[in-house]
N, C-alpha and C. Protein backbone atom coordinates (compact mmCIF):
# COMPACT_ATOMS: atom_id res chain seq x y z
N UNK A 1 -69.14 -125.32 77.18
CA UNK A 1 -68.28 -125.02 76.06
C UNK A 1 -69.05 -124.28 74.96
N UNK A 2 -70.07 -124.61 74.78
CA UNK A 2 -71.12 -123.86 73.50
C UNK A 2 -71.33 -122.74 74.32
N UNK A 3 -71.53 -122.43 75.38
CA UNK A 3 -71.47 -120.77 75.77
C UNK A 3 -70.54 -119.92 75.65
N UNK A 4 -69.22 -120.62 75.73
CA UNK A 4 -68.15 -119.95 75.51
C UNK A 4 -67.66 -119.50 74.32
N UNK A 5 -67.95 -120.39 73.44
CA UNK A 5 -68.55 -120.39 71.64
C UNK A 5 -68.96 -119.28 71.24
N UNK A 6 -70.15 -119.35 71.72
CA UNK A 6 -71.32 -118.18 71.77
C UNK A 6 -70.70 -116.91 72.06
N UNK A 7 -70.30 -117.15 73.09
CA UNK A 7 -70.16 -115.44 73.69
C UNK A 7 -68.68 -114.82 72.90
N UNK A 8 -67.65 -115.59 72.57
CA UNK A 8 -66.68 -115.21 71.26
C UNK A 8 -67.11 -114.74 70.54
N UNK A 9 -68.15 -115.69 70.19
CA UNK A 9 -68.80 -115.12 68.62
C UNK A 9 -69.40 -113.80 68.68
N UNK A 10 -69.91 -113.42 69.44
CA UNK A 10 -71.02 -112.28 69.76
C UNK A 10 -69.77 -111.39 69.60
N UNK A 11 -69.06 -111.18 70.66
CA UNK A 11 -68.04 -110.07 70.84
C UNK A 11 -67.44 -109.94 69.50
N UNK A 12 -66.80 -111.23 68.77
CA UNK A 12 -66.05 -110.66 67.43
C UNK A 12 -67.08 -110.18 66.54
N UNK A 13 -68.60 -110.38 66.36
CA UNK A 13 -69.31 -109.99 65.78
C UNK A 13 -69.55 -108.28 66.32
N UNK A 14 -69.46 -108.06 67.22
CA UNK A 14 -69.53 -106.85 67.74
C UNK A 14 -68.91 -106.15 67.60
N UNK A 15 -67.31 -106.47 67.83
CA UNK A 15 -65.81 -105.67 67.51
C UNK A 15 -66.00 -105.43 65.17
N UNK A 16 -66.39 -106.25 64.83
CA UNK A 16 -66.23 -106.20 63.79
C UNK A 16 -67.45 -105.01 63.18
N UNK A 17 -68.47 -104.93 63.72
CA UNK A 17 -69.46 -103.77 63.89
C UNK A 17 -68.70 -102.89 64.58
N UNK A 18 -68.35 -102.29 65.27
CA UNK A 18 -67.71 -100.97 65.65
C UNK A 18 -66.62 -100.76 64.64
N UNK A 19 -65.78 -101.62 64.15
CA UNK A 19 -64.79 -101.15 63.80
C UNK A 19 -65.66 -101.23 62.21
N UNK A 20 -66.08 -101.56 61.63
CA UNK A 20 -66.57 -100.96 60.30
C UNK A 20 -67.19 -99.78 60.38
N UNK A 21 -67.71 -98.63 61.24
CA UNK A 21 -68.25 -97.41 61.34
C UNK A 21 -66.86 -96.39 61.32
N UNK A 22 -67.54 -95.54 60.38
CA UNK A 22 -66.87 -94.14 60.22
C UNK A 22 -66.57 -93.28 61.06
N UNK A 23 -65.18 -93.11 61.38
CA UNK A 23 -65.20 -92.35 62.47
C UNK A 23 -65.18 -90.99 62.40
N UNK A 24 -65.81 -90.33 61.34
CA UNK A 24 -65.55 -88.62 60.92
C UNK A 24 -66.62 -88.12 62.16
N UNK A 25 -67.65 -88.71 63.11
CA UNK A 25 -68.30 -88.36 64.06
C UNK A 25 -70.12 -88.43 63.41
N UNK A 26 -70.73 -87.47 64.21
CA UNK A 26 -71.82 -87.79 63.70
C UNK A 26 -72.44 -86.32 63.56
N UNK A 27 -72.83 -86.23 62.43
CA UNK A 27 -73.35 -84.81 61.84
C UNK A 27 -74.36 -84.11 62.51
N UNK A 28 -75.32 -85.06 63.22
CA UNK A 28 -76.59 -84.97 64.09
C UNK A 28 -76.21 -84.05 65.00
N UNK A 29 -75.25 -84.80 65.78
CA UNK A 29 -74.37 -84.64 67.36
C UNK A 29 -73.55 -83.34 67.26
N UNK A 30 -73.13 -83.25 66.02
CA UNK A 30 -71.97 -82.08 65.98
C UNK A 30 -73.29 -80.91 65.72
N UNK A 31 -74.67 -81.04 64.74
CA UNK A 31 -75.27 -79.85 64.46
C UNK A 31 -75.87 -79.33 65.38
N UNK A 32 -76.43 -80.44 66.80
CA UNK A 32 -77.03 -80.02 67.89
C UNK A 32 -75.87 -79.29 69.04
N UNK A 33 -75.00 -80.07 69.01
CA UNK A 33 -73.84 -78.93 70.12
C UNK A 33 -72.99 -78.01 69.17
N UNK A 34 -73.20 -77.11 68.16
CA UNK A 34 -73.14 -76.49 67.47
C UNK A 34 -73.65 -75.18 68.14
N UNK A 35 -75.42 -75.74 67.78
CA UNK A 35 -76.60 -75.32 68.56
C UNK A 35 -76.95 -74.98 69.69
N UNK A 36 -76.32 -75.68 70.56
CA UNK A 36 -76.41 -75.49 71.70
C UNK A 36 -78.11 -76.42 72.45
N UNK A 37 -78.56 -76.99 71.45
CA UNK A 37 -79.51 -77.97 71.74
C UNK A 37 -79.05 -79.28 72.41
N UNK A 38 -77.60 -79.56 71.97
CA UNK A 38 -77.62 -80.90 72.84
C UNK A 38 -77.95 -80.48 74.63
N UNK A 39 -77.48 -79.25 75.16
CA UNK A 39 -77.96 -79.70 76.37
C UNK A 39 -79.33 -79.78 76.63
N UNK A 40 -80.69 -79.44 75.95
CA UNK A 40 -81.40 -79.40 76.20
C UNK A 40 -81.72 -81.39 75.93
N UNK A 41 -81.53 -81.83 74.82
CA UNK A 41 -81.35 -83.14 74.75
C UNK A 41 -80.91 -84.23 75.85
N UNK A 42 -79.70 -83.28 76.25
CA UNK A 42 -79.03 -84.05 78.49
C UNK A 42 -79.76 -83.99 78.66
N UNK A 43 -80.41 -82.65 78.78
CA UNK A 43 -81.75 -82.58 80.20
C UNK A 43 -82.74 -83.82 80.22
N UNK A 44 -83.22 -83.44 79.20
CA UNK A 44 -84.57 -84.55 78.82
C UNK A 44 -84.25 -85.46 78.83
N UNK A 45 -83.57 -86.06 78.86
CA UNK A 45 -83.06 -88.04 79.32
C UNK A 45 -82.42 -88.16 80.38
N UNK A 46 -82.08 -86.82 81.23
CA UNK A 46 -81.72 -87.05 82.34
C UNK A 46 -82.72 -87.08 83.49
N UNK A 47 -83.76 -86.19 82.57
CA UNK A 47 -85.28 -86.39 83.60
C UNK A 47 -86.28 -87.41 83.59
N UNK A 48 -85.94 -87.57 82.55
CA UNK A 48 -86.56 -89.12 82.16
C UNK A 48 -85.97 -90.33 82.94
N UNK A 49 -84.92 -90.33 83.07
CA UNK A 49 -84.89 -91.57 83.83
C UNK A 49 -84.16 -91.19 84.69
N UNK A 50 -84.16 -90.10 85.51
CA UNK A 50 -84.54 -89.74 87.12
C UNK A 50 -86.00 -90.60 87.54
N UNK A 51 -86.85 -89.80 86.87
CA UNK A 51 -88.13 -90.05 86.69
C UNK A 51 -88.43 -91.59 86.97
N UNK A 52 -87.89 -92.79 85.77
CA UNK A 52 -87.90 -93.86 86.05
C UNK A 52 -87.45 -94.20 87.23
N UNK A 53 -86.39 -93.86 87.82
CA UNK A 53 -85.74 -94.32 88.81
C UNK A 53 -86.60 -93.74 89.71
N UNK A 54 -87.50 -92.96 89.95
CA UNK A 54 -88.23 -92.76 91.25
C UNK A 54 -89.31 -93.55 91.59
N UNK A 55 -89.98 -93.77 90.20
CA UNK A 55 -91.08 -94.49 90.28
C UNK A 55 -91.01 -96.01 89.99
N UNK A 56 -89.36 -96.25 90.28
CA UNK A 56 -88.97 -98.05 90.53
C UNK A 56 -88.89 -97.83 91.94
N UNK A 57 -88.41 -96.94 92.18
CA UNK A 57 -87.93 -97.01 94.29
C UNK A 57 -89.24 -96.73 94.81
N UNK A 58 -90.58 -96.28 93.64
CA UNK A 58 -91.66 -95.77 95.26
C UNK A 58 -92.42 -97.63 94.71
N UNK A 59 -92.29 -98.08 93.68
CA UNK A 59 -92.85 -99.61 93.53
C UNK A 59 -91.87 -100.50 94.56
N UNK A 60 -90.67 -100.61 95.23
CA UNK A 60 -90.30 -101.59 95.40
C UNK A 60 -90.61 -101.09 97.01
N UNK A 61 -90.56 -99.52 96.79
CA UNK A 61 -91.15 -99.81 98.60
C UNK A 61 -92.80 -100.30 98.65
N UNK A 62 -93.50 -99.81 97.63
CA UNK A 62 -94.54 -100.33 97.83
C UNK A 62 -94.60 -102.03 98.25
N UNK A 63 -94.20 -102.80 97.49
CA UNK A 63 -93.80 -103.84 97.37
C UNK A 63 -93.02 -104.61 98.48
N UNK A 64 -92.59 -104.17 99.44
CA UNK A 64 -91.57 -104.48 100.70
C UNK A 64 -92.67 -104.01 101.78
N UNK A 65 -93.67 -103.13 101.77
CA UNK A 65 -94.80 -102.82 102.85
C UNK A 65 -95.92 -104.21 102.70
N UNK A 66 -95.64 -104.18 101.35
CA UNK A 66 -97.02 -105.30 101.38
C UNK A 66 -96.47 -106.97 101.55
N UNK A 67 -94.93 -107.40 101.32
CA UNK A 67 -94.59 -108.21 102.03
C UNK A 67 -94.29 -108.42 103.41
N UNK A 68 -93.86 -107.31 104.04
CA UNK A 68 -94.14 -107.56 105.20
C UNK A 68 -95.34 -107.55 106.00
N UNK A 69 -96.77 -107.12 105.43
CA UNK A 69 -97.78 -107.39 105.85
C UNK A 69 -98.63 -108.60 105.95
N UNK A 70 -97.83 -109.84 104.76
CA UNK A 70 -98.15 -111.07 105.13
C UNK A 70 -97.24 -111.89 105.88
């Protein structure tokens, strides 16, 4: 029951944070695709965690060779 508590609380605390933000957008976001910089911004976090994601799949094979070796 106190989890269920909990996790109400969180969400109305959360809903009540989104809904107090301004929704005119964000000046940042609008000056970079303006610019034409936000795609360069995609790119770079899309390579970035490509990136991560390769070097979790070459650890877990690592990790699956060396369990099956004991």
């Amino acid at each position: 029951m106190k989890k269920f508590i909990l996790t109400l609380a969180l969400i109305l605390s959360f809903t009540l944070n989104l809904l107090a933000q301004n929704s005119n957008g964000v000046e940042m976001a609008d000056s970079l695709r303006s610019s034409g910089k936000i795609y360069v911004v995609v790119l770079v976090i899309s390579v970035v965690f490509i990136g991560l994601a390769i070097y979790l799949f070459s650890i877990d094979n690592r990790l699956k060779k060396i369990e099956k070796q004991k």
